[in-house]
C-alpha atoms as a PDB file:
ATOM      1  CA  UNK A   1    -184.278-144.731 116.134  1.00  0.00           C
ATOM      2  CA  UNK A   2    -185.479-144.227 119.732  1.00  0.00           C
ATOM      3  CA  UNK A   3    -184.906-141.274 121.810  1.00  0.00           C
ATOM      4  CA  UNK A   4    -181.708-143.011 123.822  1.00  0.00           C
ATOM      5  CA  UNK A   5    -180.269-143.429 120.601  1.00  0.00           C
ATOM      6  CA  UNK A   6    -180.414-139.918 119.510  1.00  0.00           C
ATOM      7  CA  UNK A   7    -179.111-138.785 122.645  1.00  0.00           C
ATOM      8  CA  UNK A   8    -175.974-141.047 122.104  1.00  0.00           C
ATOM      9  CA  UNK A   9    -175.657-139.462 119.364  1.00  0.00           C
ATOM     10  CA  UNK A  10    -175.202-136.107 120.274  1.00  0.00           C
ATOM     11  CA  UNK A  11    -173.245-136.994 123.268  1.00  0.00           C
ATOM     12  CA  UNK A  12    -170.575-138.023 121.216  1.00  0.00           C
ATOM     13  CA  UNK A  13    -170.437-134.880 119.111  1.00  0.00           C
ATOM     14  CA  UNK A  14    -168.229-132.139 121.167  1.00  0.00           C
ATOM     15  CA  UNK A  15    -171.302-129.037 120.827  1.00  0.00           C
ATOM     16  CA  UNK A  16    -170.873-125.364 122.058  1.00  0.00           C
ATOM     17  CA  UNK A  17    -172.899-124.365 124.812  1.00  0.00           C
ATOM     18  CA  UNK A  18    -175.179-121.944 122.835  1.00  0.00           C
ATOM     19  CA  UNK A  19    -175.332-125.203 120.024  1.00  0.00           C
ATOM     20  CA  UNK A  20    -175.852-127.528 123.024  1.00  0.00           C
ATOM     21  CA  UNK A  21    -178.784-125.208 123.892  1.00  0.00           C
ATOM     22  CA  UNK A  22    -180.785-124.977 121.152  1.00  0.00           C
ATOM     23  CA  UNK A  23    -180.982-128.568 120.060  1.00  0.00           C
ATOM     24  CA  UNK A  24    -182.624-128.617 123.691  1.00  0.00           C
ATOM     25  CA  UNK A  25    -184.929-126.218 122.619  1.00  0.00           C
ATOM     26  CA  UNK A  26    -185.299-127.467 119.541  1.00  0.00           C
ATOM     27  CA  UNK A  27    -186.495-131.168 121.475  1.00  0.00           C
ATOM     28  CA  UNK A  28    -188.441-128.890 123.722  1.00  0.00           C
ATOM     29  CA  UNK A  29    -190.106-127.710 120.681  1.00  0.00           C
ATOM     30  CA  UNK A  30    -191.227-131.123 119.086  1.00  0.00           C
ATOM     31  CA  UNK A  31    -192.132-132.177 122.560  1.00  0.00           C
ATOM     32  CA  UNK A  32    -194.375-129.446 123.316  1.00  0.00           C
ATOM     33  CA  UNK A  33    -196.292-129.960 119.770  1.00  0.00           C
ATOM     34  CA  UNK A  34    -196.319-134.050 119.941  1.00  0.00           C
ATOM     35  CA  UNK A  35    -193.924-134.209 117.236  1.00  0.00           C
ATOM     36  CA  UNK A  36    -192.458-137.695 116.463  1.00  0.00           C
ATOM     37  CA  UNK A  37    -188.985-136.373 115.436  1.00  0.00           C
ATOM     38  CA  UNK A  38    -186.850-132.899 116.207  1.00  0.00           C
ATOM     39  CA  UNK A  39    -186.744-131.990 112.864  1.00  0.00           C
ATOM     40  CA  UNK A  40    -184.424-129.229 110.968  1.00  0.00           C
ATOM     41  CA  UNK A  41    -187.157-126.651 111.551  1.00  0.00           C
ATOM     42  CA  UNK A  42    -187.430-127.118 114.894  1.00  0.00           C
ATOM     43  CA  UNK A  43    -183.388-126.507 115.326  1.00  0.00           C
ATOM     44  CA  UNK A  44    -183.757-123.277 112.510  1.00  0.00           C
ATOM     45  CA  UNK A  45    -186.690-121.789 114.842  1.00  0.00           C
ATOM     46  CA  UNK A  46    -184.449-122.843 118.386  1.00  0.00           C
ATOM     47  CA  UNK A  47    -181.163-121.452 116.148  1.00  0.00           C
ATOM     48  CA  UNK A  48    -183.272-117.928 115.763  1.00  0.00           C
ATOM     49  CA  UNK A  49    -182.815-117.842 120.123  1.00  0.00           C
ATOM     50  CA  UNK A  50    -179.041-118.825 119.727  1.00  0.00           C
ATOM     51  CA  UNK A  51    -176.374-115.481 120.148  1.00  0.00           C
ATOM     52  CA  UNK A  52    -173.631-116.782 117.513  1.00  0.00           C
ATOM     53  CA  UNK A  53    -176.848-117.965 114.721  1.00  0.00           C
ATOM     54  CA  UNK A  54    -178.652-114.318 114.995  1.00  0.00           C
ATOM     55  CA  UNK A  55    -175.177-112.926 114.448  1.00  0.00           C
ATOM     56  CA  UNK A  56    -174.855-114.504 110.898  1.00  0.00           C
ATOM     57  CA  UNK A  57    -178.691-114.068 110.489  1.00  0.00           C
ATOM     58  CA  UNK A  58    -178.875-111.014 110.581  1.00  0.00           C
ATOM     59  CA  UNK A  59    -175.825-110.224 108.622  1.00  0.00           C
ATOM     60  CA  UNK A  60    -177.363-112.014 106.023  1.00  0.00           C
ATOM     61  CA  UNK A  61    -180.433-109.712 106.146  1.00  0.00           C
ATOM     62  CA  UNK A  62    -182.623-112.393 107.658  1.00  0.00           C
ATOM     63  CA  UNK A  63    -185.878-111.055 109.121  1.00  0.00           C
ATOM     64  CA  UNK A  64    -185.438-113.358 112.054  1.00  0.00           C
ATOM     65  CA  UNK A  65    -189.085-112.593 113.390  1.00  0.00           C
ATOM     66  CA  UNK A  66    -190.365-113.445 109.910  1.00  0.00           C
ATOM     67  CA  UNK A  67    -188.270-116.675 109.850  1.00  0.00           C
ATOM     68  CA  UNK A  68    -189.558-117.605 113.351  1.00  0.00           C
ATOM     69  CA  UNK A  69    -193.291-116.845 112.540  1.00  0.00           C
ATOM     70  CA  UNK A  70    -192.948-119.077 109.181  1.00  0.00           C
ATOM     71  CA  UNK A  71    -191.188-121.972 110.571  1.00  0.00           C
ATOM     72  CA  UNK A  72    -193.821-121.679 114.007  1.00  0.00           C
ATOM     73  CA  UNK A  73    -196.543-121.946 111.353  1.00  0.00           C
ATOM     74  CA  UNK A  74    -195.153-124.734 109.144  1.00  0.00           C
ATOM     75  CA  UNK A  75    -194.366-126.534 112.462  1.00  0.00           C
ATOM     76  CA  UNK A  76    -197.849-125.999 113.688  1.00  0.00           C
ATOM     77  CA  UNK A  77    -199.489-127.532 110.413  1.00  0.00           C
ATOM     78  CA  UNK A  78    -197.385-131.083 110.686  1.00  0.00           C
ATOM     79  CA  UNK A  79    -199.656-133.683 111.134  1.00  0.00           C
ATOM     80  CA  UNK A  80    -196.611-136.517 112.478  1.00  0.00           C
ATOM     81  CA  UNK A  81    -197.939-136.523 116.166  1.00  0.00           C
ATOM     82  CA  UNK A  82    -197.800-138.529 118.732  1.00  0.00           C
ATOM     83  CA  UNK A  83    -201.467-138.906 120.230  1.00  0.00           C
ATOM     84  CA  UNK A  84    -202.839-140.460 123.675  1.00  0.00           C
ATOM     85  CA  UNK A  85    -201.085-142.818 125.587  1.00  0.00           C
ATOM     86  CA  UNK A  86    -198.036-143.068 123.191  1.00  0.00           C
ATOM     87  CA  UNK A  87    -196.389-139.594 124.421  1.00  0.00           C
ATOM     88  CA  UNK A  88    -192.766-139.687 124.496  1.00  0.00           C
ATOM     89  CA  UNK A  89    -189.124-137.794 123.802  1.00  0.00           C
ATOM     90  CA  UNK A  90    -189.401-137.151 120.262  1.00  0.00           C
ATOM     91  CA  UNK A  91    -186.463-138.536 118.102  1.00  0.00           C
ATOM     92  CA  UNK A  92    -183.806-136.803 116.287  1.00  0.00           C
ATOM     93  CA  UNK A  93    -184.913-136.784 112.360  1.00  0.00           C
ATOM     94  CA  UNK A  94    -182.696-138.371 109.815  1.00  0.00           C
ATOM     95  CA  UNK A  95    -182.047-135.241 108.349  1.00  0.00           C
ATOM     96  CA  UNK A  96    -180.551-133.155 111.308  1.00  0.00           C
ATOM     97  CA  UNK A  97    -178.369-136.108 112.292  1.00  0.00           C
ATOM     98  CA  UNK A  98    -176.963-135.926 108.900  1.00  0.00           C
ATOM     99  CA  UNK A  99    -176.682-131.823 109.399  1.00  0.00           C
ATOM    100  CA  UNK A 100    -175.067-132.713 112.944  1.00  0.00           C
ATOM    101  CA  UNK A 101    -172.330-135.084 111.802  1.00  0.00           C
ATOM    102  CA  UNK A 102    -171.458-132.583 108.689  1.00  0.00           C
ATOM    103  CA  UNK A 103    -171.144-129.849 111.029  1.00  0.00           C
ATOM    104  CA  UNK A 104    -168.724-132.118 113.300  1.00  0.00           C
ATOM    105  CA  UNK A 105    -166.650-133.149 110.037  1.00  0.00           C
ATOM    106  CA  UNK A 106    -166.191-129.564 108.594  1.00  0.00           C
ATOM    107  CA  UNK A 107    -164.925-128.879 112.463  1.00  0.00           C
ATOM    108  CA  UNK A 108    -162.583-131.606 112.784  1.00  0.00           C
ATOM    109  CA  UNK A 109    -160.945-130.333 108.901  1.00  0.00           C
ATOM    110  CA  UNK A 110    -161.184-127.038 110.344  1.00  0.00           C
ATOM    111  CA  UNK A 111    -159.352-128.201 113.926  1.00  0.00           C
ATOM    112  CA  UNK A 112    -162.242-126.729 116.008  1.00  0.00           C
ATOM    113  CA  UNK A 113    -162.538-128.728 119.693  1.00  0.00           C
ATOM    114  CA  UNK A 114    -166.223-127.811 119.425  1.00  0.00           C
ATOM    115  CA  UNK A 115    -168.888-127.342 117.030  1.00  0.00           C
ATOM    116  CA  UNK A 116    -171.061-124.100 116.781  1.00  0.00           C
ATOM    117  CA  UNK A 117    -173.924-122.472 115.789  1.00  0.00           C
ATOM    118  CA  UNK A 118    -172.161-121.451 112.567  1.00  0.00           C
ATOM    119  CA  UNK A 119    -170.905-124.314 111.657  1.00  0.00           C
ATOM    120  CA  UNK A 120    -174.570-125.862 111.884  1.00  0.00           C
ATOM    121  CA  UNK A 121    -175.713-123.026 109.814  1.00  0.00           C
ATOM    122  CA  UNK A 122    -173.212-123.439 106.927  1.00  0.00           C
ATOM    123  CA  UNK A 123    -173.633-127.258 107.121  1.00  0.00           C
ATOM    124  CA  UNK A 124    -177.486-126.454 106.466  1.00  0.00           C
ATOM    125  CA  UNK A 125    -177.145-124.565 103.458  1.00  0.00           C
ATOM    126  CA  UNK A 126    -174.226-126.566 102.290  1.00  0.00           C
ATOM    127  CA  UNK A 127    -176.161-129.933 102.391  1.00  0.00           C
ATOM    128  CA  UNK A 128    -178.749-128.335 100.189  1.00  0.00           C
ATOM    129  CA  UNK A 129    -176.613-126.983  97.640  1.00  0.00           C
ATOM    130  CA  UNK A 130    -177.519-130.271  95.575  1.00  0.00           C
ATOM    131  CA  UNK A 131    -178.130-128.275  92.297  1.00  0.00           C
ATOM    132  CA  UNK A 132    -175.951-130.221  90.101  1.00  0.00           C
ATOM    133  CA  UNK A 133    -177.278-133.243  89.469  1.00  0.00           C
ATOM    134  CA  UNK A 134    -180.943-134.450  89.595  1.00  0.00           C
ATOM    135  CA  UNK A 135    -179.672-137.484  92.770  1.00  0.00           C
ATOM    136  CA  UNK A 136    -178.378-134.330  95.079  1.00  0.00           C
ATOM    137  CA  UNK A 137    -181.669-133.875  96.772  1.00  0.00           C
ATOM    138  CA  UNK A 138    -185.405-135.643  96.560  1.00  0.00           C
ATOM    139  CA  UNK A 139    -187.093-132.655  94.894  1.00  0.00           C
ATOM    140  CA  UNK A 140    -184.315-132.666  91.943  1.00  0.00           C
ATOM    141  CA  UNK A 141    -185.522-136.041  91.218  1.00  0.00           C
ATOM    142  CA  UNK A 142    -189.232-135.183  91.448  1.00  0.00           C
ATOM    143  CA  UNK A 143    -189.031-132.397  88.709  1.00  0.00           C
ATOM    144  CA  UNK A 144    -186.778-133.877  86.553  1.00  0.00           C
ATOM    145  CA  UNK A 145    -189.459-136.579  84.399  1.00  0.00           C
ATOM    146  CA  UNK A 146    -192.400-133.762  84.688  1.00  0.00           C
ATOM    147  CA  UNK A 147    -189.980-130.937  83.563  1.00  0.00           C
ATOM    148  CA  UNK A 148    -188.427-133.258  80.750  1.00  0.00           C
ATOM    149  CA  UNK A 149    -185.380-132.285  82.154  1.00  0.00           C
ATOM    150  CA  UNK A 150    -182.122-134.136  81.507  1.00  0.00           C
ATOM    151  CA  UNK A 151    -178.957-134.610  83.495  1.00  0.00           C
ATOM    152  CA  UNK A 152    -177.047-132.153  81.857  1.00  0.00           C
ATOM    153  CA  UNK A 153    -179.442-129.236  82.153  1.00  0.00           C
ATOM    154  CA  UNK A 154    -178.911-129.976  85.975  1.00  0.00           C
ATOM    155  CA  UNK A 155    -175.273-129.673  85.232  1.00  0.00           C
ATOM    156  CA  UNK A 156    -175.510-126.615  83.406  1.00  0.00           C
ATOM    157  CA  UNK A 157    -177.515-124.615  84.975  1.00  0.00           C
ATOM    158  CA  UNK A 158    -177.083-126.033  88.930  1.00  0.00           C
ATOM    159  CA  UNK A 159    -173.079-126.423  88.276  1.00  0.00           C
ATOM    160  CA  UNK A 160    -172.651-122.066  87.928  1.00  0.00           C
ATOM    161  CA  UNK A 161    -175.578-121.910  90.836  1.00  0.00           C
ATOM    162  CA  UNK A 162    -173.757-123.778  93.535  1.00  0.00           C
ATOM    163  CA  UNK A 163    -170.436-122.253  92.802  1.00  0.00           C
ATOM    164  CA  UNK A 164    -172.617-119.068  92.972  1.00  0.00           C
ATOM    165  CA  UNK A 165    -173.853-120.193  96.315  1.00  0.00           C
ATOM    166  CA  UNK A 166    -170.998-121.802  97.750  1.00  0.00           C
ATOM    167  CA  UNK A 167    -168.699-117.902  97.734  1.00  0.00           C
ATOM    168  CA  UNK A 168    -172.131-115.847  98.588  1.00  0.00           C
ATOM    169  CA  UNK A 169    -172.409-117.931 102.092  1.00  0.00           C
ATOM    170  CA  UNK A 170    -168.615-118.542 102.078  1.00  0.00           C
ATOM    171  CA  UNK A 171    -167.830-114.667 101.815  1.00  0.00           C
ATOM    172  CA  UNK A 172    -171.275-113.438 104.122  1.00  0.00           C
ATOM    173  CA  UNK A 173    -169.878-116.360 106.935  1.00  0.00           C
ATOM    174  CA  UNK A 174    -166.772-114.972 107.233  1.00  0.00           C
ATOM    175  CA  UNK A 175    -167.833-111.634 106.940  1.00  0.00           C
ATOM    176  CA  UNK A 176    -170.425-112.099 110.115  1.00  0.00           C
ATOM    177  CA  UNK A 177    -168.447-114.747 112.154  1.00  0.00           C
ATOM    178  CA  UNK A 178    -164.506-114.837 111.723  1.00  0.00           C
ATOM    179  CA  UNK A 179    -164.123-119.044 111.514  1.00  0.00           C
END
């Protein structure tokens, strides 16, 4: 996907201002390290500058500078740069499209013009609450021969853990950011 793409992309998504500003950061980010793509890290360690995300952060007990000096060092470590002559806007990364365009669909349900900060936030945890079965995310599928798992210990024991999950972040969101 080139860059113009990705811009059209976000274009058509109605974004806060604060939202709007960190997935410039976030680009600013990549940019500044070579990075091919403006990855979910990127927009967690731009979301730890954005007003409405420290809100929730921090009511979550999130030790933002921690966060920020984890993500800064994973970031640092990727080796997907670009190098010489071939510097350009980095691209937006399959996964934070997909993060974007849940975001936009739980704020059309939810009748929101615009989509936040804490709607991107909820739409990050709530795309990896894949516990359930071993196809919900690639790492399920990676443990599941070595671990001689089967698809109904994923269903027993991930079932209870994203319910679990799903009223934790429901009742700390709501509890930090009236939606």
């Amino acid at each position: 996907m080139s860059a113009a793409d990705s811009s059209n992309i976000l274009n058509r998504l109605e974004l806060s201002y604060n939202l709007r500003g960190s997935l410039q950061r976030a680009a600013g980010y990549a940019y500044q390290q070579s990075h091919r793509e403006v990855t979910l890290e990127h927009l967690l360690l731009a979301l730890a500058e954005d007003r409405d995300a420290a809100v929730i952060l921090e009511a979550s007990n999130v030790d933002i500078s921690g966060l920020v000096t984890e993500v800064s060092d994973y970031l640092g470590r990727l080796d997907d740069r670009v190098v010489g002559e071939e510097a350009r806007q980095p691209t937006l990364g399959r996964d934070l499209i997909h993060i974007c365009q849940s975001a936009a669909a739980a704020a059309q349900k939810s009748q929101r013009r615009a989509i936040g900060s804490a709607l991107v936030l909820a739409a990050i945890v709530g795309c990896n609450l894949s516990f359930a079965t071993p196809m919900g995310y690639q790492t399920n599928v990676l443990i599941m021969q070595p671990g001689g798992y089967v698809f109904r210990d994923f269903v027993r024991v991930g079932g209870p853990l994203v319910l679990l999950m799903i009223a934790a972040f429901s009742f700390e969101l709501t509890r930090a950011y009236p939606i």
